[in-house]
Protein backbone atom coordinates (compact mmCIF):
# COMPACT_ATOMS: atom_id res chain seq x y z
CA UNK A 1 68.49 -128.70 -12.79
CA UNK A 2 69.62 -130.78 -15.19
CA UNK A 3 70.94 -133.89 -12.39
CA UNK A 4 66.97 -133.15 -11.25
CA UNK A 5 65.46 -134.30 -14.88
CA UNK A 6 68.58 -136.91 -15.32
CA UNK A 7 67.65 -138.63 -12.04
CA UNK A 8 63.55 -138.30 -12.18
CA UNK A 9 63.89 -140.01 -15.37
CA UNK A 10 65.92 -143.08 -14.61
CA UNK A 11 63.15 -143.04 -11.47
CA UNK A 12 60.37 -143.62 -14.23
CA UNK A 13 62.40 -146.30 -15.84
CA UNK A 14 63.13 -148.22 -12.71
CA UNK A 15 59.28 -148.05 -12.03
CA UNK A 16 58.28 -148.81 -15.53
CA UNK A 17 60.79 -151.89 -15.35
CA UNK A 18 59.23 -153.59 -12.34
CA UNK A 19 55.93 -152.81 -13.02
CA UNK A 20 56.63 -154.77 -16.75
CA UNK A 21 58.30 -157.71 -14.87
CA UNK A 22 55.15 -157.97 -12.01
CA UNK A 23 53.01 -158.19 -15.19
CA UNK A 24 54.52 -160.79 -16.81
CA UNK A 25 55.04 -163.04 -13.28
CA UNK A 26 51.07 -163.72 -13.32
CA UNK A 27 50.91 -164.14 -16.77
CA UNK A 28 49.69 -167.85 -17.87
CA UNK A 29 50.12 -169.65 -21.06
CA UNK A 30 46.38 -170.66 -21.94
CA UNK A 31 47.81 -174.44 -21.69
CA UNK A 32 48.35 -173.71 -17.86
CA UNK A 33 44.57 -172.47 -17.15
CA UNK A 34 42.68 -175.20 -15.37
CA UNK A 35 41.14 -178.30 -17.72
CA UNK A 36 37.93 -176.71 -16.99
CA UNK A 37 38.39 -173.55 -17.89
CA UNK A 38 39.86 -174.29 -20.74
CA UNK A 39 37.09 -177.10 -21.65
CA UNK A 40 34.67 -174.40 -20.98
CA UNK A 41 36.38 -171.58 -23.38
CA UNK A 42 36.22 -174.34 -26.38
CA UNK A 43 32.85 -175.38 -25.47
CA UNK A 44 30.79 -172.07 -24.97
CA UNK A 45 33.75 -169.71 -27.64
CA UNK A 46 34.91 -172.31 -30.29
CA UNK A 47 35.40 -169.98 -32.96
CA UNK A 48 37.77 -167.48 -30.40
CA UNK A 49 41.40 -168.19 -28.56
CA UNK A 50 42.61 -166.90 -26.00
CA UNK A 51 44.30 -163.81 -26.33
CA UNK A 52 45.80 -162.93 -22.83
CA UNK A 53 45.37 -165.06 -19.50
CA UNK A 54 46.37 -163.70 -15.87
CA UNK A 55 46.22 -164.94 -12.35
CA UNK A 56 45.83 -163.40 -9.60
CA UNK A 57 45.26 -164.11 -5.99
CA UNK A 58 42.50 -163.30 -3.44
CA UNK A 59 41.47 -164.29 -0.40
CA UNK A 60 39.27 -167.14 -1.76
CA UNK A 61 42.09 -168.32 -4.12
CA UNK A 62 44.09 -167.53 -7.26
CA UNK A 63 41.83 -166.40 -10.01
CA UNK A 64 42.29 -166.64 -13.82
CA UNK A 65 41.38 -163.36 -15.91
CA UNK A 66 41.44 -164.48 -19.23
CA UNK A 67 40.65 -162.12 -22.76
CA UNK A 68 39.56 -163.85 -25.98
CA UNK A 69 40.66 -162.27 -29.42
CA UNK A 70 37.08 -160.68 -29.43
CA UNK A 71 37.95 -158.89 -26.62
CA UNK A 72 35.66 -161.09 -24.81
CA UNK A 73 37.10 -161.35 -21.26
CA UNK A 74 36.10 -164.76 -18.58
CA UNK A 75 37.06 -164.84 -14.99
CA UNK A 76 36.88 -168.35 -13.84
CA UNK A 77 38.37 -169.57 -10.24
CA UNK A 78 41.51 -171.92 -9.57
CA UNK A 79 39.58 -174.74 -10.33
CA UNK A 80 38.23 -173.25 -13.32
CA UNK A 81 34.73 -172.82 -12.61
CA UNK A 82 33.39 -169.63 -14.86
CA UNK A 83 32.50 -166.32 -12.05
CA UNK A 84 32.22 -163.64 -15.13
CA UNK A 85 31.84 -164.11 -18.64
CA UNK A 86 31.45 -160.19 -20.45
CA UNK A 87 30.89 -160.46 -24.02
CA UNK A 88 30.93 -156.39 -24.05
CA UNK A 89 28.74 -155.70 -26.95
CA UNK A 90 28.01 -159.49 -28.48
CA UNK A 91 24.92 -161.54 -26.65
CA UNK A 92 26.60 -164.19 -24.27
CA UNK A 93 26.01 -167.36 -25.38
CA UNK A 94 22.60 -168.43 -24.43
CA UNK A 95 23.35 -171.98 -23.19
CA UNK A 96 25.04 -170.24 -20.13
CA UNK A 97 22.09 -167.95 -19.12
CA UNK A 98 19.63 -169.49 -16.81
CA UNK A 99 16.00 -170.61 -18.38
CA UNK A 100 14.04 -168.62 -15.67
CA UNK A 101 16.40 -165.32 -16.86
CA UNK A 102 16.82 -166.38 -20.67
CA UNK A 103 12.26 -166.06 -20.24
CA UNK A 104 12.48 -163.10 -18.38
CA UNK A 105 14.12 -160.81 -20.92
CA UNK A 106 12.88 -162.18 -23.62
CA UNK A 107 9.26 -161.14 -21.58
CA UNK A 108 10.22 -157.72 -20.55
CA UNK A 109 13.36 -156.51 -22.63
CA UNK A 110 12.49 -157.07 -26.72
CA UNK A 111 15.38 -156.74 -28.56
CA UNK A 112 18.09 -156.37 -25.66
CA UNK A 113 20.28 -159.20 -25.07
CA UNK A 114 22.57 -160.56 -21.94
CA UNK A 115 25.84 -158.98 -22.34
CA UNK A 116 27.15 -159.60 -19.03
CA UNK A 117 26.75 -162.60 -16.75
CA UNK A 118 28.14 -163.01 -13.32
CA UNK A 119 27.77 -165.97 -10.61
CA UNK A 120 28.34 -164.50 -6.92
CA UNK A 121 29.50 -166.69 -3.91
CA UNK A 122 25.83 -166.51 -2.44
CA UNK A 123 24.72 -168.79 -6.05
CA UNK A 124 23.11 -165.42 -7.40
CA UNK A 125 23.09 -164.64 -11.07
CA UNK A 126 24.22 -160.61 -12.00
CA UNK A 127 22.97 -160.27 -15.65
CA UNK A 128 23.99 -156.95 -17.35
CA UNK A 129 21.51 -156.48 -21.01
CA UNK A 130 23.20 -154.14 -23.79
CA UNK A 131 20.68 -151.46 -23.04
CA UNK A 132 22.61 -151.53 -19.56
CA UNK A 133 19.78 -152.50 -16.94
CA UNK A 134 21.35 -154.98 -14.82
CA UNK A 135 18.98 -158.05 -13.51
CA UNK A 136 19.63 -160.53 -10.30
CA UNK A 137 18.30 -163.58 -9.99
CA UNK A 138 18.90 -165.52 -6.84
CA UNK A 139 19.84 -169.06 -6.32
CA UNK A 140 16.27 -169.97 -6.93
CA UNK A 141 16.24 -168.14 -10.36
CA UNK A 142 13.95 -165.65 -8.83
CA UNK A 143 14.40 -161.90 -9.56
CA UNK A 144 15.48 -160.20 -6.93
């Protein structure tokens, strides 16, 4: 019984070992994001860093997932265009939302602001308010 426990543990520690090292293989210095992303991070956050940055790969590409200090977390693609920016709690910044959306919550949500904004490949805008309705627009800033 006691080989049993002996030998399950050391199992845990082998899979806690590679799991660490597979974590730290896609982690990227913020130096090493692409120039635009991290133009667009000092641009759009300039009072945040970032925290933690990880790539990834898909079938499209490799993808950054980067967290600010805020806890602010930005996708952005492998040439650093932005697909997700989630400000959790805290209004994204406005100069990112589209006009047509920016008017349409100011017209039909008072108070609520855009917490959430994602870009899809079809050029549609996913906008999640912090009363947790969540608004598409299509390409032609249109809700859909």
């Amino acid at each position: 019984m006691k080989k049993i426990k002996i030998m399950v543990l050391a199992l845990i520690g082998m899979m806690t070992k590679s799991m660490a090292i597979k974590a730290n293989e896609n982690m990227v210095f913020a130096e090493n994001l692409p120039t635009d992303a991290k133009a667009f991070v000092m641009h759009n956050f300039p009072r945040l860093s970032i925290a933690y940055a990880e790539m990834r790969k898909t079938r499209q590409g490799k993808v950054y997932d980067v967290s600010l200090n805020d806890g602010t977390e930005l996708v952005f693609s492998q040439n650093g265009a932005w697909g997700t920016v989630d400000c959790k709690l805290e209004a994204v910044p406005s100069s990112l939302i589209p006009e047509s959306l920016s008017s349409f919550v100011v017209s039909n949500f008072v108070n609520e602001d855009v917490v959430r904004l994602e870009r899809t490949d079809g050029g549609e805008c996913v906008a999640t308010l912090s009363n947790g309705v969540c608004l598409r627009f299509t390409s032609q800033e249109q809700i859909a």
